[in-house]
Protein backbone atom coordinates (compact mmCIF):
# COMPACT_ATOMS: atom_id res chain seq x y z
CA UNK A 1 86.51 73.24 107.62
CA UNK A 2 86.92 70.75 104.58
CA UNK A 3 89.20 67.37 106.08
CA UNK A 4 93.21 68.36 105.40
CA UNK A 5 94.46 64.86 103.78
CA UNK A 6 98.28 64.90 103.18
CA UNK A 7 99.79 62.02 100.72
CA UNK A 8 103.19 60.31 100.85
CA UNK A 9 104.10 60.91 97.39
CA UNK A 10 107.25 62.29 96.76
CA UNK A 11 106.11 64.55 93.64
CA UNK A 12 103.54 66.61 95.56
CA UNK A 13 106.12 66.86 98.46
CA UNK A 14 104.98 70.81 98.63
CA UNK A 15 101.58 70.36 98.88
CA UNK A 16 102.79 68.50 102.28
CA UNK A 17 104.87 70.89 102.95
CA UNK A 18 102.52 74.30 102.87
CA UNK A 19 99.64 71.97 104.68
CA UNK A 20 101.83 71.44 107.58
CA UNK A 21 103.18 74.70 107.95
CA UNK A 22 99.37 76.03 107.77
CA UNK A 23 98.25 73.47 110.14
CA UNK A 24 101.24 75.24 112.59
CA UNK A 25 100.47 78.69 111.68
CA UNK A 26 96.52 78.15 112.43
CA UNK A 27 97.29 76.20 115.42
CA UNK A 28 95.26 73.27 114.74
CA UNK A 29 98.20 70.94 115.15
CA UNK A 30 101.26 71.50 117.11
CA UNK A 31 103.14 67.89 117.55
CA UNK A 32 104.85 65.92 115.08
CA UNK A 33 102.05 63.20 116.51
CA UNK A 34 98.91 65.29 115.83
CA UNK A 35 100.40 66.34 112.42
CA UNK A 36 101.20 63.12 111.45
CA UNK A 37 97.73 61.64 112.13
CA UNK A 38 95.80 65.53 110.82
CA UNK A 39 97.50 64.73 107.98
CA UNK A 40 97.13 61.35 107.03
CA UNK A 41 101.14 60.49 107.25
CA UNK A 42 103.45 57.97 108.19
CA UNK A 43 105.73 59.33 110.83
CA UNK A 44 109.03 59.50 108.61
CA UNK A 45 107.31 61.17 105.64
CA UNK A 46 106.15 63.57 108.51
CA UNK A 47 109.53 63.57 110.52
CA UNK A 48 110.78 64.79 106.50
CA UNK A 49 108.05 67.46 106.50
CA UNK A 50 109.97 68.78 109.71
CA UNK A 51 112.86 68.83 108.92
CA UNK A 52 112.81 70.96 105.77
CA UNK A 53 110.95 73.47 107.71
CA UNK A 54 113.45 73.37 110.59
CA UNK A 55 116.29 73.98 108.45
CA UNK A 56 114.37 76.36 106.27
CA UNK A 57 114.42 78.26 109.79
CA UNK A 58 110.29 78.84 109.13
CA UNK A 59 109.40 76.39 112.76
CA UNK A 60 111.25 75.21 115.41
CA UNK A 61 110.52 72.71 117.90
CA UNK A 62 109.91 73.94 122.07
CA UNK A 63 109.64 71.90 125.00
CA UNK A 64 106.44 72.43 126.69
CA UNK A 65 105.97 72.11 129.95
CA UNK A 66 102.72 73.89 131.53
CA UNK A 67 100.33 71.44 132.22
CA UNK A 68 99.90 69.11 135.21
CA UNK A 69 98.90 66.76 133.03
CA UNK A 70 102.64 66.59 130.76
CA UNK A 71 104.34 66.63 134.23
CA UNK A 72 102.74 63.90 135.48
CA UNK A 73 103.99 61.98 132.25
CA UNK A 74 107.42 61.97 133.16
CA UNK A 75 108.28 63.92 130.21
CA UNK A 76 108.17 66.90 128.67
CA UNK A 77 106.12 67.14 125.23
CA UNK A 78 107.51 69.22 121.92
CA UNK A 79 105.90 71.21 120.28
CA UNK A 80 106.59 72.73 117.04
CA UNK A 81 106.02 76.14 116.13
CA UNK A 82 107.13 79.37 114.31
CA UNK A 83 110.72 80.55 113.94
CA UNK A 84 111.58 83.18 115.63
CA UNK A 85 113.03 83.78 112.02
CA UNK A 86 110.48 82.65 109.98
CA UNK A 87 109.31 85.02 107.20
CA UNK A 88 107.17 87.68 107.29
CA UNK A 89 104.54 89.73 105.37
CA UNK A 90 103.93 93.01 104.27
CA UNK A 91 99.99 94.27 104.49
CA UNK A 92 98.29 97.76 103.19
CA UNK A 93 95.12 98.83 103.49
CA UNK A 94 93.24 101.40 101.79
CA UNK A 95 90.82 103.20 103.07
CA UNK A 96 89.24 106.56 102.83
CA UNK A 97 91.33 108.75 104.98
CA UNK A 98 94.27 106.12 105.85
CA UNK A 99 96.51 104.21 104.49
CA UNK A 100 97.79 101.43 106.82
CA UNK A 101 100.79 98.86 107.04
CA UNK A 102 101.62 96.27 108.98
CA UNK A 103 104.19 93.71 109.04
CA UNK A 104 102.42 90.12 110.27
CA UNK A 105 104.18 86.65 110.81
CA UNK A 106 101.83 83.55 109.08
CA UNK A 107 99.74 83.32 112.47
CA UNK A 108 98.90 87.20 111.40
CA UNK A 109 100.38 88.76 114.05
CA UNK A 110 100.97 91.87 113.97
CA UNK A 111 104.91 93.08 114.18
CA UNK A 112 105.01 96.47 113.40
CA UNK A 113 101.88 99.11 111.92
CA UNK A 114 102.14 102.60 110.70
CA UNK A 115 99.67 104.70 109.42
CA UNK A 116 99.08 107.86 107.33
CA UNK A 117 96.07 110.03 107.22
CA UNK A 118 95.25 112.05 104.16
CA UNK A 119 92.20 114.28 103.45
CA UNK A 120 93.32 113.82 99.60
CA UNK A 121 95.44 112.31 97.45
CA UNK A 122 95.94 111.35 94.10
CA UNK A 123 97.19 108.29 91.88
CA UNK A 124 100.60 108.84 92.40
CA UNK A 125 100.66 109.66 96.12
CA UNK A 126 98.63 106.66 96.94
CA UNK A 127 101.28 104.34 95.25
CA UNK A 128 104.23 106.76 97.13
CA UNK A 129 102.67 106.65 100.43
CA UNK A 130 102.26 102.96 100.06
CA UNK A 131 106.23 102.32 99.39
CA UNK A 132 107.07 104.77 101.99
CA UNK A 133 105.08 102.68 104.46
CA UNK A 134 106.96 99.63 103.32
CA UNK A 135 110.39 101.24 103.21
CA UNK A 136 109.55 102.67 107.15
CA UNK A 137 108.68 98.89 108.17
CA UNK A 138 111.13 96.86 106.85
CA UNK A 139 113.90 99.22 107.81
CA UNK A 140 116.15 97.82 110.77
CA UNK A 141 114.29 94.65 110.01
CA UNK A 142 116.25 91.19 110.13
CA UNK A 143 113.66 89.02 108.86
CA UNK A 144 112.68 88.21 105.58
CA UNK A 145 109.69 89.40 104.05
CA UNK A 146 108.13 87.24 101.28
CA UNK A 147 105.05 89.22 100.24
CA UNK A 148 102.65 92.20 99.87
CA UNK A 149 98.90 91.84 100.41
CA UNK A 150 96.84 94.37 99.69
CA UNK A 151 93.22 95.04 101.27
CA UNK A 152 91.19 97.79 99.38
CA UNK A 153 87.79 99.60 99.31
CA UNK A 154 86.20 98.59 96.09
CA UNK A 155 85.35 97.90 93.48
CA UNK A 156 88.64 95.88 92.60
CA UNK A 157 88.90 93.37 89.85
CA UNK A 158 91.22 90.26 91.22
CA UNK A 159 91.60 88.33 88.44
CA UNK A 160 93.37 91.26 86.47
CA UNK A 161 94.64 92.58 89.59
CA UNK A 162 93.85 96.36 89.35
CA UNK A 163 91.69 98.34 91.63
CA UNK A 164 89.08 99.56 88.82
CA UNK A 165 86.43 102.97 89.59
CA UNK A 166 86.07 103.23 94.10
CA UNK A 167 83.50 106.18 93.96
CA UNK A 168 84.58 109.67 94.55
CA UNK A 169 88.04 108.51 95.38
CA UNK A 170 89.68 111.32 93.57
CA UNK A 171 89.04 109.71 90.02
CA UNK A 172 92.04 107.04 90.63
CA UNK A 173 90.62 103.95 88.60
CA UNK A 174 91.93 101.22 86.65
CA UNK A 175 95.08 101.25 88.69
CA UNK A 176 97.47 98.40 88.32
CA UNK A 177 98.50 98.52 92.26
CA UNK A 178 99.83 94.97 92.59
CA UNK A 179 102.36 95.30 89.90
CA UNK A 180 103.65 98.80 90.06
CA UNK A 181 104.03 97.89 94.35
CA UNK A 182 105.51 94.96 93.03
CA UNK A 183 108.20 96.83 90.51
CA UNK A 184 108.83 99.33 93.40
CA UNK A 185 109.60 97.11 96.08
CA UNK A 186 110.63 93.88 93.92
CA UNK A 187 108.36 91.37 96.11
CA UNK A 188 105.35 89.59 94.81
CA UNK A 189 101.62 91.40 95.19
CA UNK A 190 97.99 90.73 95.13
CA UNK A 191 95.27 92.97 96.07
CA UNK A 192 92.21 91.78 97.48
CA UNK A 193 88.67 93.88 98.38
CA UNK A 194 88.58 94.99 101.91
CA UNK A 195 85.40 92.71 102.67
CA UNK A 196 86.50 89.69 101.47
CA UNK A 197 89.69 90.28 102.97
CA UNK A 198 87.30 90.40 105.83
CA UNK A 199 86.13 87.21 105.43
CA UNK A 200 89.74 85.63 104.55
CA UNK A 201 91.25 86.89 108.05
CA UNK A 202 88.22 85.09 109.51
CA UNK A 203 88.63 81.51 107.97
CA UNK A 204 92.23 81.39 108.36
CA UNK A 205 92.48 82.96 111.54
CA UNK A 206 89.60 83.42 113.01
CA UNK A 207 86.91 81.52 115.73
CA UNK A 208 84.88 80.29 112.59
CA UNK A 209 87.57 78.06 111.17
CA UNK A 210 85.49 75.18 111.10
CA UNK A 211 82.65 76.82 108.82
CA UNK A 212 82.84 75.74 105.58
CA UNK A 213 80.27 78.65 104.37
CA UNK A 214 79.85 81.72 105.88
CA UNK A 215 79.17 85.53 104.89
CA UNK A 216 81.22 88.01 106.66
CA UNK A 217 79.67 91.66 106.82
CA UNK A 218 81.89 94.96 106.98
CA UNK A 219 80.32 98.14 107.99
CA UNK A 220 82.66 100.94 107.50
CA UNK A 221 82.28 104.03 105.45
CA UNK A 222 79.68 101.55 103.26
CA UNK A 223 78.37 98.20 103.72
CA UNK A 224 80.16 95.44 102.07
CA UNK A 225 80.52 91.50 102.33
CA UNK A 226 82.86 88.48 101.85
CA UNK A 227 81.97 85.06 100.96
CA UNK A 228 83.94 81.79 101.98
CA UNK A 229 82.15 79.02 99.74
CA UNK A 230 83.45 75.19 100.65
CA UNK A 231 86.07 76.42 103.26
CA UNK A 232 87.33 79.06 99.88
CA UNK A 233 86.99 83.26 99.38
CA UNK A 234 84.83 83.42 96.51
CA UNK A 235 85.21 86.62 94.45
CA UNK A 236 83.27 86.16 91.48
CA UNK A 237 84.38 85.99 87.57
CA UNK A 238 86.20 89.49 88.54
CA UNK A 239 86.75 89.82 92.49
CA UNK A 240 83.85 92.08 92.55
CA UNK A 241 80.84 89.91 94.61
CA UNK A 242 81.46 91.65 97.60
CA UNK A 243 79.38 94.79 96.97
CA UNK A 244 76.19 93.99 99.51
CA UNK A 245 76.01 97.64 99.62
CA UNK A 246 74.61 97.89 96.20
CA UNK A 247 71.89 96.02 96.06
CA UNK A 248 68.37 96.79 96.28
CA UNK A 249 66.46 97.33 98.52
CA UNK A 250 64.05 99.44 96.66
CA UNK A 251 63.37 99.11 92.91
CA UNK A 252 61.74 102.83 93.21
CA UNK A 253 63.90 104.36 95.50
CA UNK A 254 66.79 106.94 94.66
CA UNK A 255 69.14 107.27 92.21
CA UNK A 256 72.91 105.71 93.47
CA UNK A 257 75.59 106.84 92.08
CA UNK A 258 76.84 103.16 90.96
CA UNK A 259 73.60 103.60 88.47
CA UNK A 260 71.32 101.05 90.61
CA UNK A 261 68.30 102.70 92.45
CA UNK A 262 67.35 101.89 95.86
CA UNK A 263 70.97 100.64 96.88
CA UNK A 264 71.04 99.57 100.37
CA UNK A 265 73.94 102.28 101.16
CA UNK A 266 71.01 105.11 100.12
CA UNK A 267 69.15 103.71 103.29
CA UNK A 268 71.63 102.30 105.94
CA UNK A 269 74.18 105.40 106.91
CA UNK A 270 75.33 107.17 109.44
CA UNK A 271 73.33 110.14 107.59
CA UNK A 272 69.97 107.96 108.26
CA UNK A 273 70.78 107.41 111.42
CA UNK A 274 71.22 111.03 112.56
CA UNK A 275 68.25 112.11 110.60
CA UNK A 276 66.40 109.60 112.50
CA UNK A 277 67.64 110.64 116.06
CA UNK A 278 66.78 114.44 115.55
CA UNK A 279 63.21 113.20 114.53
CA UNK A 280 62.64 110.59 117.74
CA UNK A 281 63.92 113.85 120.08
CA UNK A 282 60.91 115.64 119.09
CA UNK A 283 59.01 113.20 120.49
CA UNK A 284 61.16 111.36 123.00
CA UNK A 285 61.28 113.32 126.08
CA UNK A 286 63.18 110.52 128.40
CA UNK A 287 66.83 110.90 129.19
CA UNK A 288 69.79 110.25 126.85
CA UNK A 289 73.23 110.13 126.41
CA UNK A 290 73.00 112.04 123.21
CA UNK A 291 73.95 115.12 123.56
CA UNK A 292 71.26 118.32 122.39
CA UNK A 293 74.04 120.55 121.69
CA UNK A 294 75.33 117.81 119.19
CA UNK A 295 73.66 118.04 115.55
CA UNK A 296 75.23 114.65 114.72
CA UNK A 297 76.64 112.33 115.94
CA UNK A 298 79.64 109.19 114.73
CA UNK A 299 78.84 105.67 114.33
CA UNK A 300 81.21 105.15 117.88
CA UNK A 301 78.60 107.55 119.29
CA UNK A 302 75.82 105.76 118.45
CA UNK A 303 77.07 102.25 119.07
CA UNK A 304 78.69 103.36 122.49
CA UNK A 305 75.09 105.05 123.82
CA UNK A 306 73.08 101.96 121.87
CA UNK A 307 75.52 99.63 124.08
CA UNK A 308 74.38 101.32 127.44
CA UNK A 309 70.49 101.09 126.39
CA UNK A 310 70.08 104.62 125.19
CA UNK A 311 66.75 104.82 123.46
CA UNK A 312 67.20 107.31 120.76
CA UNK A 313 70.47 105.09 119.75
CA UNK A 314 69.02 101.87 120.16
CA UNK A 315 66.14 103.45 117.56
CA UNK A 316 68.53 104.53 114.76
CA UNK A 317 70.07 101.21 115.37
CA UNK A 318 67.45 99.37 115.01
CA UNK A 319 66.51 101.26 112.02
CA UNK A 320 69.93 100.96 110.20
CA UNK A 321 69.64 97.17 111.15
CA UNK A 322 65.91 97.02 109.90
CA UNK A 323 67.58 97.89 106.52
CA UNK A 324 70.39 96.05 106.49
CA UNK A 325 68.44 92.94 107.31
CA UNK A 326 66.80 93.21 103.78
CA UNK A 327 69.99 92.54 101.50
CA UNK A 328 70.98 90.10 104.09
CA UNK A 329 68.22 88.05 103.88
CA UNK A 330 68.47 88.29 100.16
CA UNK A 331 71.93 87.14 100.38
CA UNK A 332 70.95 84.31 102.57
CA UNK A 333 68.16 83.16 99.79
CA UNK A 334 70.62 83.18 97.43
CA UNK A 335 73.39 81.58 99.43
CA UNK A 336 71.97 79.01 101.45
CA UNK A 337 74.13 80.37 104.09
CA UNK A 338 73.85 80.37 108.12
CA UNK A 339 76.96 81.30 109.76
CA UNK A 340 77.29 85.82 109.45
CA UNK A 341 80.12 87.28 111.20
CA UNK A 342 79.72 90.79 111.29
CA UNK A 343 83.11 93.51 111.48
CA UNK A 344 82.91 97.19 112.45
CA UNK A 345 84.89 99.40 114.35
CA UNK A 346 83.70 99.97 117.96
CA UNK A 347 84.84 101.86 121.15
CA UNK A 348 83.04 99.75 123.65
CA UNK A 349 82.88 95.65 123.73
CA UNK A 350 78.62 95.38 122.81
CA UNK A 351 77.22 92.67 120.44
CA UNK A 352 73.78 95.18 119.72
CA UNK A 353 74.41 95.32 116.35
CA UNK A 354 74.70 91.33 116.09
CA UNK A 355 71.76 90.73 118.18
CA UNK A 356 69.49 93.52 116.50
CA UNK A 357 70.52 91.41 113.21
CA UNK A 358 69.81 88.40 114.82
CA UNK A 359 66.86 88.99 115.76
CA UNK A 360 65.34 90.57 112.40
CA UNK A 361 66.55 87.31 110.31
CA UNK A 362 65.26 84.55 113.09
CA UNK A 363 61.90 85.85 113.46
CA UNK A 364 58.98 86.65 111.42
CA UNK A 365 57.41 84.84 108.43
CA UNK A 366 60.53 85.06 106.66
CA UNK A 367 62.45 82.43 108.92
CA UNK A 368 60.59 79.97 108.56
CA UNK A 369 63.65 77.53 106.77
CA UNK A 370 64.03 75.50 109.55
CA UNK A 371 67.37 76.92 110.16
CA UNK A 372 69.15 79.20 112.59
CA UNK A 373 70.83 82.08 111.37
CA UNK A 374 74.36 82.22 113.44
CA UNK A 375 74.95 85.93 114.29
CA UNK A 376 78.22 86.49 115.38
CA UNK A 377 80.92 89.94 116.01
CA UNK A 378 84.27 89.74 113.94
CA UNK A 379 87.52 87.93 115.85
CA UNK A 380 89.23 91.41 114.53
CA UNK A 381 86.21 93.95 115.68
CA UNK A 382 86.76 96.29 112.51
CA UNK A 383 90.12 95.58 112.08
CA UNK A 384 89.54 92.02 109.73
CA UNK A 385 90.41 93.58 106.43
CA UNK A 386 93.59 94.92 108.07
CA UNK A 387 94.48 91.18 108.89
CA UNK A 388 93.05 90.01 105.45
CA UNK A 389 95.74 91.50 103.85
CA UNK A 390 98.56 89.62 105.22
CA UNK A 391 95.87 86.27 104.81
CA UNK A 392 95.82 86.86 101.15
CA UNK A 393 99.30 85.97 101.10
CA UNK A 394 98.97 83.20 103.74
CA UNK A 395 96.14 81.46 101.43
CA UNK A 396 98.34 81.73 99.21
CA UNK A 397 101.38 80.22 100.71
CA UNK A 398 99.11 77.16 102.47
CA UNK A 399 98.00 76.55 98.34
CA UNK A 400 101.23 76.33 97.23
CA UNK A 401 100.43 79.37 94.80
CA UNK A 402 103.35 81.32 96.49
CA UNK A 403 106.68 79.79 97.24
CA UNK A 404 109.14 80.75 100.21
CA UNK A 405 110.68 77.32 100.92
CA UNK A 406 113.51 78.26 98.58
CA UNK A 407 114.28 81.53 98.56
């Protein structure tokens, strides 16, 4: 993580301001001591700091008392921490299928959820069900909520906030979400792609804080990926970078229906997978925990019988990984990057995805950098988008690009 160097000028009192509060929120400092020297402050400009917040009724100081280590001080340390007041924010997801909303404090966790299936819907029932959610959340809620973040399937242009053509989503396109949510509800909005929403949960709140670079890899429905460049999300001229999915993998392979050929997607599915279990059966004879009767089978399936060593799973696996390795490594070329945190729904606690990944990019001829590749699950399983969208509105609280000190 980039070094956090506050100033004692009075004109960029904010930027003080939203560093300490995200120093609090991410729990890297939680005295008026440790923020004072994190920070680079006298005591009094810090003690200031403090006391806006505390009045602002966004922290609050605790006594803390659970170590042997405080009692044998003589004293009992404070600590300083978030209000039980202190704003909150609204998050939606989008996915195929389900619609999702949470209400999150600025640590991201998680208040309140509801969710709404669909097996089709159309411009204006996305944007209804989406309002509804919000109205169901906030109702019989005290607290004030500053913000909307929204985490989407792609493609979704951030810079003129609209989520642009998602394939055979029922032909919604060029759709101004942000600012009709924001007309209907009267909050600020931002919409952000699902996979580097990914990525954002995981550098704010995550166990990879400290990595200035890293890729973050979503396998849902299709294959996607979030960058954080110099401890920032990078989306491209157009918020559009994290397609991993459709790339390449073979110049004179298929026809994709984004108008590339050979797209990673065409190769690395759950469609792949199945086709590739029915055809080891014929010649696998051993036990498994797939069962005959089934023609196909779910990517929880398939992880859970991979996790507990099942051959014909561990071969579609390995397969699907095989492929998947290719764009990665392509990415890493490009990207010079060696921490990949990888987020996908799964039944069962198993790392077999990570470790088929890592070992496909640390071995072979095509290692040879010199450099480890760090292979590592999600802090959110498949749930990271979910928690990007209330970090979209975090980032940009802790930038000073948002504003709730004076409501």
């Amino acid at each position: 993580m980039p070094t956090l160097h506050g100033t004692n000028l009075t004109n960029v009192k904010e930027k003080n301001r939203a560093l300490a509060l995200r120093l609090i929120s991410t729990g890297q400092s939680v005295s008026r001591a440790n923020l004072a020297r994190s920070m680079h402050l006298t005591k009094t400009t810090l003690g200031n700091i403090v006391s806006d917040l505390i009045a602002s009724d966004i922290i609050k100081e605790y006594t803390y008392t659970s170590t042997e280590a405080d009692a044998s001080l003589g004293r009992k340390p404070i600590i300083l921490d978030l209000s039980p007041n202190s704003p909150l924010i609204m998050g939606m997801l989008i996915k195929r299928n389900l619609l999702s909303g949470i209400l999150a404090d600025l640590k991201g966790r998680i208040i309140a959820q509801k969710d709404c299936r669909y097996d089709s819907l159309n411009q204006d029932t996305l944007i209804d069900t989406l309002v509804q959610l919000y109205e169901q959340l906030r109702k019989g809620q005290s607290r004030r909520i500053v913000a909307i973040g929204i985490s989407s399937l792609g493609p979704v242009d951030t810079k003129a906030q609209k989520l642009t053509t998602p394939v055979d989503f029922w032909g919604i396109k060029n759709l101004p979400l942000p600012e009709i949510i924001q007309q209907r509800t009267g909050l600020p909005a931002y919409i952000i792609h699902d996979s580097s929403a990914g990525a954002l949960a995981e550098k704010i709140y995550g166990s990879h804080t400290h990595s200035d670079n890293l890729l973050y890899l979503h396998i849902m429905n299709g294959i996607g990926a979030g960058y954080i460049f110099q401890g920032n999300i990078y989306d491209g001229d157009f918020g559009q970078s994290g397609e991993l999915g459709h790339t390449s993998i073979n110049f004179a392979g298929p026809s994709c229906n984004c108008g590339n050929r050979g797209c990673l997607e065409l190769y690395a599915n759950i469609d792949n997978m199945n086709r590739h279990i029915q055809e080891m059966r014929n010649i696998y004879k051993g036990p498994t925990l797939l069962s005959k009767e089934q023609e196909s089978y779910t990517w929880s399936d398939i992880i859970t019988a991979a996790s507990a060593m099942d051959f014909l799973a561990m071969a579609a696996l390995d397969e699907f990984c095989g492929y998947l390795a290719y764009a990665v490594r392509n990415a890493i070329h490009l990207l010079d990057v060696s921490h990949i945190i990888v987020g996908y729904d799964s039944p069962v606690e198993t790392t077999v995805v990570e470790d088929a990944l890592t070992t496909k990019l640390n071995s072979g001829p095509q290692s040879n950098t010199g450099h480890t590749i760090e292979i590592v699950k999600s802090s959110f399983g498949g749930q990271a988008p979910l928690i990007g969208s209330i970090a979209v509105v975090t980032d940009k609280i802790f930038n000073c690009e948002l504003n709730i000190f004076n409501p």
